[in-house]
C-alpha atoms as a PDB file:
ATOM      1  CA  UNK A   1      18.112  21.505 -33.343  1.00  0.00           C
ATOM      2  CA  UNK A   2      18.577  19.358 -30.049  1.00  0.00           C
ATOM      3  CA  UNK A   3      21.638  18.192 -29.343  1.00  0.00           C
ATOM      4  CA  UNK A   4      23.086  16.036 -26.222  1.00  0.00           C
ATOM      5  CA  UNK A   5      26.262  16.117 -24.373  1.00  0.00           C
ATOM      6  CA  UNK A   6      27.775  14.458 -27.352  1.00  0.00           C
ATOM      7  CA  UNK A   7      27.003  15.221 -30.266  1.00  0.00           C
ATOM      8  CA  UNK A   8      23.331  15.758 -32.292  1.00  0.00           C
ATOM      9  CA  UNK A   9      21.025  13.209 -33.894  1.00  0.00           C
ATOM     10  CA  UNK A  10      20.207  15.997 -36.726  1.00  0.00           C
ATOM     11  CA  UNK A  11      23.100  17.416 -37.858  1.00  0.00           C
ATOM     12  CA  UNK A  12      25.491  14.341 -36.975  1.00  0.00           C
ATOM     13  CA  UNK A  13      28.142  16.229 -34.881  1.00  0.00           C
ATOM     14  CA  UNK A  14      29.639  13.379 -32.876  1.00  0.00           C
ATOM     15  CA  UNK A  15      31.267  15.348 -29.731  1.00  0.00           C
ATOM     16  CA  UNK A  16      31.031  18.749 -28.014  1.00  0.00           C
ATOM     17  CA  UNK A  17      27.747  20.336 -26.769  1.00  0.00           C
ATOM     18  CA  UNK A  18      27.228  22.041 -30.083  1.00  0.00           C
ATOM     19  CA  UNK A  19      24.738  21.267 -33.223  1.00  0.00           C
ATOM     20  CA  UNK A  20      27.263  21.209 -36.050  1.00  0.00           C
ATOM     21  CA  UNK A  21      24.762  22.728 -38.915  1.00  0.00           C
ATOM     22  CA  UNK A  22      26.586  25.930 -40.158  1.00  0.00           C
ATOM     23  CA  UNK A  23      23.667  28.219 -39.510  1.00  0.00           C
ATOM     24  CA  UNK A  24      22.352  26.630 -35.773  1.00  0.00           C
ATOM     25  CA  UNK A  25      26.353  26.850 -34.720  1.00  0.00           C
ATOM     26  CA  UNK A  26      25.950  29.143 -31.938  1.00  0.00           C
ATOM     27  CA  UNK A  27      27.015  28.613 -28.222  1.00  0.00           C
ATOM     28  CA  UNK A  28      24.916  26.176 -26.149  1.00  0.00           C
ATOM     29  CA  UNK A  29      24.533  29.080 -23.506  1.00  0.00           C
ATOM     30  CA  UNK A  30      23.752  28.080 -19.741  1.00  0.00           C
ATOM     31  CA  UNK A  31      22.305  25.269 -18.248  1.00  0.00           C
ATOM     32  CA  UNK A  32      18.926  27.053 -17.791  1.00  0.00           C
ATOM     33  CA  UNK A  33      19.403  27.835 -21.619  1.00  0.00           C
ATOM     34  CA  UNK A  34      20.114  24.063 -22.280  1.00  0.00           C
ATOM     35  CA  UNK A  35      16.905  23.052 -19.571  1.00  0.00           C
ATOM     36  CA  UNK A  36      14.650  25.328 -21.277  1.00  0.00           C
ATOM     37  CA  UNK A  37      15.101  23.791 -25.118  1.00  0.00           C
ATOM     38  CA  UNK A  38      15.108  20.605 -23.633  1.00  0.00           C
ATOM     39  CA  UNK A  39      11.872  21.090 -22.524  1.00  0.00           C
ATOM     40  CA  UNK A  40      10.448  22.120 -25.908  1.00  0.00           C
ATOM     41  CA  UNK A  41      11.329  18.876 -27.152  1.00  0.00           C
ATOM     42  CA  UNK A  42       9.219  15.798 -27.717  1.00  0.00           C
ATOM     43  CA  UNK A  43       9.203  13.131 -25.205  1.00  0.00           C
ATOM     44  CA  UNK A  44      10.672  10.775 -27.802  1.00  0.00           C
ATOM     45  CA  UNK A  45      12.909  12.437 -28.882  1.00  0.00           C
ATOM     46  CA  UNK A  46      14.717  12.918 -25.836  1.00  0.00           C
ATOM     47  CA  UNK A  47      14.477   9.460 -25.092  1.00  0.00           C
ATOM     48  CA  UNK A  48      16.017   8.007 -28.708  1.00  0.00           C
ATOM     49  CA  UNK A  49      18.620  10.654 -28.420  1.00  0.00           C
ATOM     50  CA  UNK A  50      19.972   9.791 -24.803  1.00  0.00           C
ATOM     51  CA  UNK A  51      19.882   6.301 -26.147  1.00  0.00           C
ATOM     52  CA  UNK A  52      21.992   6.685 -29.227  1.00  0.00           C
ATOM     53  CA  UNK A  53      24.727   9.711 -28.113  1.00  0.00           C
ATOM     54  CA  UNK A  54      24.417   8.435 -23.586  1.00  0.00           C
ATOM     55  CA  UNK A  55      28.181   7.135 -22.838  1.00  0.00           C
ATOM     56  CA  UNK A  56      28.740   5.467 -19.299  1.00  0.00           C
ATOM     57  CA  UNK A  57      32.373   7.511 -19.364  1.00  0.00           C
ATOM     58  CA  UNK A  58      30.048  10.697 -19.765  1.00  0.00           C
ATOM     59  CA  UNK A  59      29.267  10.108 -16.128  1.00  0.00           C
ATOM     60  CA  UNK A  60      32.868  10.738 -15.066  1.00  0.00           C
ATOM     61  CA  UNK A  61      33.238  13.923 -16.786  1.00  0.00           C
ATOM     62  CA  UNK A  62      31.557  16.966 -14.400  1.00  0.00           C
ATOM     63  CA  UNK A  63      30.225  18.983 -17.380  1.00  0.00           C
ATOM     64  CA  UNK A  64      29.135  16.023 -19.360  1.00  0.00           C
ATOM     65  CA  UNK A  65      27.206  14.373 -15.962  1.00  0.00           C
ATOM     66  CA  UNK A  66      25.571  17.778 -15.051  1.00  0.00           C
ATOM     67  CA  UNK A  67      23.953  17.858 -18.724  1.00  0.00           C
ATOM     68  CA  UNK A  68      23.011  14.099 -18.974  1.00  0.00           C
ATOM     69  CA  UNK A  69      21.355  14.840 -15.183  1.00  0.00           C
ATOM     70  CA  UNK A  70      19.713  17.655 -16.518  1.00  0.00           C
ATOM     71  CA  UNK A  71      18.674  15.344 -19.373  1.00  0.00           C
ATOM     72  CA  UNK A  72      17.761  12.736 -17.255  1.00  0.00           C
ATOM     73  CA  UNK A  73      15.370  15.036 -15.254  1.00  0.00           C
ATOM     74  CA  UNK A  74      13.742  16.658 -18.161  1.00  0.00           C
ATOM     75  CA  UNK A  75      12.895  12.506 -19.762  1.00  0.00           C
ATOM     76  CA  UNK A  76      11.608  11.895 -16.251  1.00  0.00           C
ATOM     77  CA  UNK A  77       9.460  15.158 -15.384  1.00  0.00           C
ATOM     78  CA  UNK A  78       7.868  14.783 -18.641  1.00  0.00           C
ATOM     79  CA  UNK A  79       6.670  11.387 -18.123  1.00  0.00           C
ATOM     80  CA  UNK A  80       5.928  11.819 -14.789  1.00  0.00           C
ATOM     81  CA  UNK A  81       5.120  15.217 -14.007  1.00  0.00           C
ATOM     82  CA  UNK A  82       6.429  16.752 -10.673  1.00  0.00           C
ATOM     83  CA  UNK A  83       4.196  14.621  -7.758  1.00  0.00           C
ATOM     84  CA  UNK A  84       6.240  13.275  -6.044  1.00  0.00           C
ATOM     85  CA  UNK A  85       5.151   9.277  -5.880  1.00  0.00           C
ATOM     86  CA  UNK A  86       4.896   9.688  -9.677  1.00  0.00           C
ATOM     87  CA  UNK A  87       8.577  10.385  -9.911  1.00  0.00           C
ATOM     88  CA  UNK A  88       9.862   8.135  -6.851  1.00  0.00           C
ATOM     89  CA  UNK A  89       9.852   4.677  -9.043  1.00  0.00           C
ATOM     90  CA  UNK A  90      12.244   6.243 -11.679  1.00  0.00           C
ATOM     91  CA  UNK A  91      14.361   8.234  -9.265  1.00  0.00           C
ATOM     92  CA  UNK A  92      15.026   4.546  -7.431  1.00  0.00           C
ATOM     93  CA  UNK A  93      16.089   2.845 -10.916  1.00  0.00           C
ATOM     94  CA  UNK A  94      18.398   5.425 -11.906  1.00  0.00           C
ATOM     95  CA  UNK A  95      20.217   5.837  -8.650  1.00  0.00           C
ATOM     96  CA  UNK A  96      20.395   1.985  -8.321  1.00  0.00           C
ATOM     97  CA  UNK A  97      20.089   0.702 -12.026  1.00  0.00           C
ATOM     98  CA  UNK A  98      22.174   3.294 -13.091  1.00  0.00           C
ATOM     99  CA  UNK A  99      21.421   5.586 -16.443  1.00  0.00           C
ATOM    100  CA  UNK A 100      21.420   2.893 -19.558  1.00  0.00           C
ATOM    101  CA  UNK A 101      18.565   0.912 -17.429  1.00  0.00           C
ATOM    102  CA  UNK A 102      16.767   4.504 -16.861  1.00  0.00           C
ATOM    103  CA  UNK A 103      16.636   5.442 -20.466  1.00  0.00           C
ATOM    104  CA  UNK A 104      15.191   1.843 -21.527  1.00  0.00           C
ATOM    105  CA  UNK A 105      12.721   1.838 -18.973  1.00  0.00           C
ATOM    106  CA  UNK A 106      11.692   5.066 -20.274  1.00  0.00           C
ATOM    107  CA  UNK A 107      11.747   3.744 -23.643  1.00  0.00           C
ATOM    108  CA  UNK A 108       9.132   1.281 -21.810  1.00  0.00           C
ATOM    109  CA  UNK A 109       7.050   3.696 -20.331  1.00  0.00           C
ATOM    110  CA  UNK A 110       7.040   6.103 -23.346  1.00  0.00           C
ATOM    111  CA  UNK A 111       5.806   2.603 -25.491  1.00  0.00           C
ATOM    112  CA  UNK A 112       3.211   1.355 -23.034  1.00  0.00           C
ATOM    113  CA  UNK A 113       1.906   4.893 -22.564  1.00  0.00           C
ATOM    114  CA  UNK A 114       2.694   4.351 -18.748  1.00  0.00           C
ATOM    115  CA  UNK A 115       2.583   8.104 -17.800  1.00  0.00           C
ATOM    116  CA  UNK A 116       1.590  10.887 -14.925  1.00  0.00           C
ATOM    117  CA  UNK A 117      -0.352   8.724 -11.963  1.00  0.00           C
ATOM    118  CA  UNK A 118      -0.406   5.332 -14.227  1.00  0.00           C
ATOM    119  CA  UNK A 119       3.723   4.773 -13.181  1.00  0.00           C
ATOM    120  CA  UNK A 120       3.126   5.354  -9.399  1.00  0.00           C
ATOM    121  CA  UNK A 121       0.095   3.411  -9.887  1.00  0.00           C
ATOM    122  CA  UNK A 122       1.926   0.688 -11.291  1.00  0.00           C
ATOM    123  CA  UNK A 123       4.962   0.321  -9.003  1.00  0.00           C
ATOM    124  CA  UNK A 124       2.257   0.026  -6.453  1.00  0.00           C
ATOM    125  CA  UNK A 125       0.587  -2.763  -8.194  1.00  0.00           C
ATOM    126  CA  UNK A 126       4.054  -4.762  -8.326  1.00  0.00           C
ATOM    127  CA  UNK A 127       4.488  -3.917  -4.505  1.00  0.00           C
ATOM    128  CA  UNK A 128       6.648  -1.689  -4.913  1.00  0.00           C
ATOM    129  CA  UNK A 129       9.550  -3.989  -6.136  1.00  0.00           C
ATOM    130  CA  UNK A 130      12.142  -2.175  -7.993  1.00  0.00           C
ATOM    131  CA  UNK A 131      12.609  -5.135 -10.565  1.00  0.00           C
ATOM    132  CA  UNK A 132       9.093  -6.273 -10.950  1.00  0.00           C
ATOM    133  CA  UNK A 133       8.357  -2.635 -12.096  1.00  0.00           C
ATOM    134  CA  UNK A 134      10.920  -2.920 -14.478  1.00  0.00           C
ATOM    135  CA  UNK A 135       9.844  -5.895 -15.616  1.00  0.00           C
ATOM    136  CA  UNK A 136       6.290  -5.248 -15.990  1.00  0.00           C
ATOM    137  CA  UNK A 137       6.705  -1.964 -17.726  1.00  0.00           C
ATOM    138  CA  UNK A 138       8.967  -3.885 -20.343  1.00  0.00           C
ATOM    139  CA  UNK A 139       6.158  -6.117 -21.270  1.00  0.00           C
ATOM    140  CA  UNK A 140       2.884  -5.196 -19.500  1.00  0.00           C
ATOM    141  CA  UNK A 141       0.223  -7.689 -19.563  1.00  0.00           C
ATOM    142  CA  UNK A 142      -4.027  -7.489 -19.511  1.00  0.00           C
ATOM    143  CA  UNK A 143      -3.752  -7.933 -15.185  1.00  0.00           C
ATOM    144  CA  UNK A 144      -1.962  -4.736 -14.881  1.00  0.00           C
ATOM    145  CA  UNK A 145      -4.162  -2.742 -17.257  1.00  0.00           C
ATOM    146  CA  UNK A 146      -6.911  -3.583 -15.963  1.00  0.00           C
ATOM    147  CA  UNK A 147      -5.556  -2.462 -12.548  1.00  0.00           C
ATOM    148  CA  UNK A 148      -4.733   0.652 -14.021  1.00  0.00           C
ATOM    149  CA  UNK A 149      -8.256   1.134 -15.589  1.00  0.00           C
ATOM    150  CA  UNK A 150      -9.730   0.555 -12.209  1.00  0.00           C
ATOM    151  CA  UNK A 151      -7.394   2.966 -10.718  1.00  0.00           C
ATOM    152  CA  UNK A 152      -9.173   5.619 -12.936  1.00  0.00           C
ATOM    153  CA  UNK A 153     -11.666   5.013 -12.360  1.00  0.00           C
ATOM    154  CA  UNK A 154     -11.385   5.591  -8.787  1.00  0.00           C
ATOM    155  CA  UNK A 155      -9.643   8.937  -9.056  1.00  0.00           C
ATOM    156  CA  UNK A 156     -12.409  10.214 -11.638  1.00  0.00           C
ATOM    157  CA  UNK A 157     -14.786   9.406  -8.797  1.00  0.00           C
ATOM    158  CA  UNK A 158     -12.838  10.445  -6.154  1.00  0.00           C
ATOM    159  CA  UNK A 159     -11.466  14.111  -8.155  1.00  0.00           C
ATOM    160  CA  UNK A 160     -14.713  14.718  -9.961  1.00  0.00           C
ATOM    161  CA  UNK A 161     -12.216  14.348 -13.520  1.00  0.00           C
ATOM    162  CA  UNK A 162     -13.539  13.304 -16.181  1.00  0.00           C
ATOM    163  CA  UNK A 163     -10.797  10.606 -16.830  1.00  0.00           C
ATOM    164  CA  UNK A 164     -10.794   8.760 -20.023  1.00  0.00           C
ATOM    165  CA  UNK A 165      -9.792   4.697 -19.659  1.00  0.00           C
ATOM    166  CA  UNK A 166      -7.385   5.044 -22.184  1.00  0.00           C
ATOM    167  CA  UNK A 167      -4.242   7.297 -23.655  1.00  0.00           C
ATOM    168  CA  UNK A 168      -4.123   9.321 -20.476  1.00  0.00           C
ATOM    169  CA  UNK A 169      -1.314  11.840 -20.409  1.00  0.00           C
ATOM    170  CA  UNK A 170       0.068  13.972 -17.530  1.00  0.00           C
ATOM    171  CA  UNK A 171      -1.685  17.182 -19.247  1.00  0.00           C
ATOM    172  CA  UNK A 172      -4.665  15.435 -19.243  1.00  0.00           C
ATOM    173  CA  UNK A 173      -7.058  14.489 -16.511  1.00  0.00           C
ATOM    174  CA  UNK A 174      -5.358  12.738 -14.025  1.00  0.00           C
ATOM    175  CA  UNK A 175      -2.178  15.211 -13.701  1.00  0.00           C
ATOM    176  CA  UNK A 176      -2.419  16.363 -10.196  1.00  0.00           C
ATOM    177  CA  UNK A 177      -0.341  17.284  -6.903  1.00  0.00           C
ATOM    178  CA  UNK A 178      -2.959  15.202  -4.592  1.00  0.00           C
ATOM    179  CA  UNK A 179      -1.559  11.501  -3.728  1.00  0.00           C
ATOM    180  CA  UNK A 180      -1.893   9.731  -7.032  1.00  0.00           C
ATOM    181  CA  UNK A 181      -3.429   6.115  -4.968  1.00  0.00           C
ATOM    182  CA  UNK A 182      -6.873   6.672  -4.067  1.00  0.00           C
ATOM    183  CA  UNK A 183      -7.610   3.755  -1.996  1.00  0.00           C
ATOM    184  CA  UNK A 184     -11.730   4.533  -0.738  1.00  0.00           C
ATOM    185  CA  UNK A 185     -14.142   5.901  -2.769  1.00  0.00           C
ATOM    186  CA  UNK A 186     -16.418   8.396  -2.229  1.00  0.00           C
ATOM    187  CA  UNK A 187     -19.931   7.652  -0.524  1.00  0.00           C
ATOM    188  CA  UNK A 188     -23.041  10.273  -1.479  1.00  0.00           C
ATOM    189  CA  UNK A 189     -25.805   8.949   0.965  1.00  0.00           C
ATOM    190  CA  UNK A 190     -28.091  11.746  -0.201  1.00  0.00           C
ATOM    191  CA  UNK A 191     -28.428  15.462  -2.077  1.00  0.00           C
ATOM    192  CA  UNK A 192     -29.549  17.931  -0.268  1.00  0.00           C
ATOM    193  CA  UNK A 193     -30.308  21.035  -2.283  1.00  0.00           C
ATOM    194  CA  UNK A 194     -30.128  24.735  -1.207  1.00  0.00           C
ATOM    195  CA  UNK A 195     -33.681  25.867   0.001  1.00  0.00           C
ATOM    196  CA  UNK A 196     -34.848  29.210  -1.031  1.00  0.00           C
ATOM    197  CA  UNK A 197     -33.848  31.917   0.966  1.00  0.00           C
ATOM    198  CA  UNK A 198     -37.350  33.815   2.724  1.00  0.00           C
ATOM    199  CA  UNK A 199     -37.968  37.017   1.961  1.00  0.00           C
ATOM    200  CA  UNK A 200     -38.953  39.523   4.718  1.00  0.00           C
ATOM    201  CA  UNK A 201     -41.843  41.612   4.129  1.00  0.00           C
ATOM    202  CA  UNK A 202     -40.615  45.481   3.259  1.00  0.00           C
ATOM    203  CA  UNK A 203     -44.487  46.402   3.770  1.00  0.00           C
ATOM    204  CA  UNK A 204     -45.388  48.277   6.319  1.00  0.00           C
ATOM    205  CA  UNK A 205     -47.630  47.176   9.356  1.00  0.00           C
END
């Protein structure tokens, strides 16, 4: 059962931290507890639940804000991964947009299967403007994926991955701790190969 800060999406409990079917009614435990099913979940399912249980009064109530951050963190890591420029775009909208803007651009990014090095790939592409990210991941268009395309293309060459154009996920090939932009591509002017080693005679003179 996965259950929010208020309430669960399977068993219908409406408040408390608890899943309210008889025989999953045991305490939540402690935030590590709460992290660690959290990250068993689906992506989607984290994302439809914060949108139907997240309250913006939730916010003003410490235990209730430390597990909707927690949350929060989980939805973005799993879209995102843990690189760093991957994760900066979606930091920026929920410290500025605040949470309800977070969890439908989410929504967005989970729909356009805008994932791992494709969102820091895309906020680049839009100049790294806050609200023409937003914008574009809410309706992308054939310009932007065929920047991201390209974009794999690069990497592929760049990493030696063997990236595929389409329905690339962080556990795929692109997830990586290198700088997720590759702006030059890699120039082979020729292949040398490894000449055979010589052999000293063992004969004797």
């Amino acid at each position: 059962m996965s259950c929010t800060p208020n309430g669960c999406a399977n068993c219908g409990t409406e408040e408390g931290g608890g899943c309210g079917t008889e025989e999953e009614s045991q305490p939540v435990g402690t935030v590590e507890d709460v992290g660690a099913v959290m990250n068993l979940l689906p992506l989607n399912t984290l994302i439809e639940e914060a949108r139907q249980f997240w309250k913006e009064e939730d916010m003003e109530i410490p235990s209730k804000k430390q597990l909707w951050e927690l949350y929060f963190n989980t939805m973005a890591k799993k879209l995102a991964g843990d690189t760093a420029a991957n994760l900066k775009p979606l930091i920026e909208v929920f410290e500025i947009d605040g949470s309800k803007t977070f969890i439908d651009l989410c929504k967005a990014l989970y729909r356009a299967d805008i994932t791992g090095h494709k969102i820091a790939w895309t906020h680049k592409y839009c100049g790294n403007d806050r609200q023409k990210f937003i914008s574009l991941c809410r309706y992308p268009n054939s310009d932007l994926a065929k920047h991201i395309d390209n974009e794999i293309l690069v990497y592929s060459a760049v990493n030696g991955r063997d990236a595929k154009l389409t329905g690339i996920t962080l556990s795929e090939a692109i997830s990586s701790d290198e700088p997720p932009v590759i702006t030059k591509r890699t120039k082979v002017d020729k292949i040398t190969q490894k000449q055979p080693e010589k052999v000293e005679s063992t004969k004797a003179p």
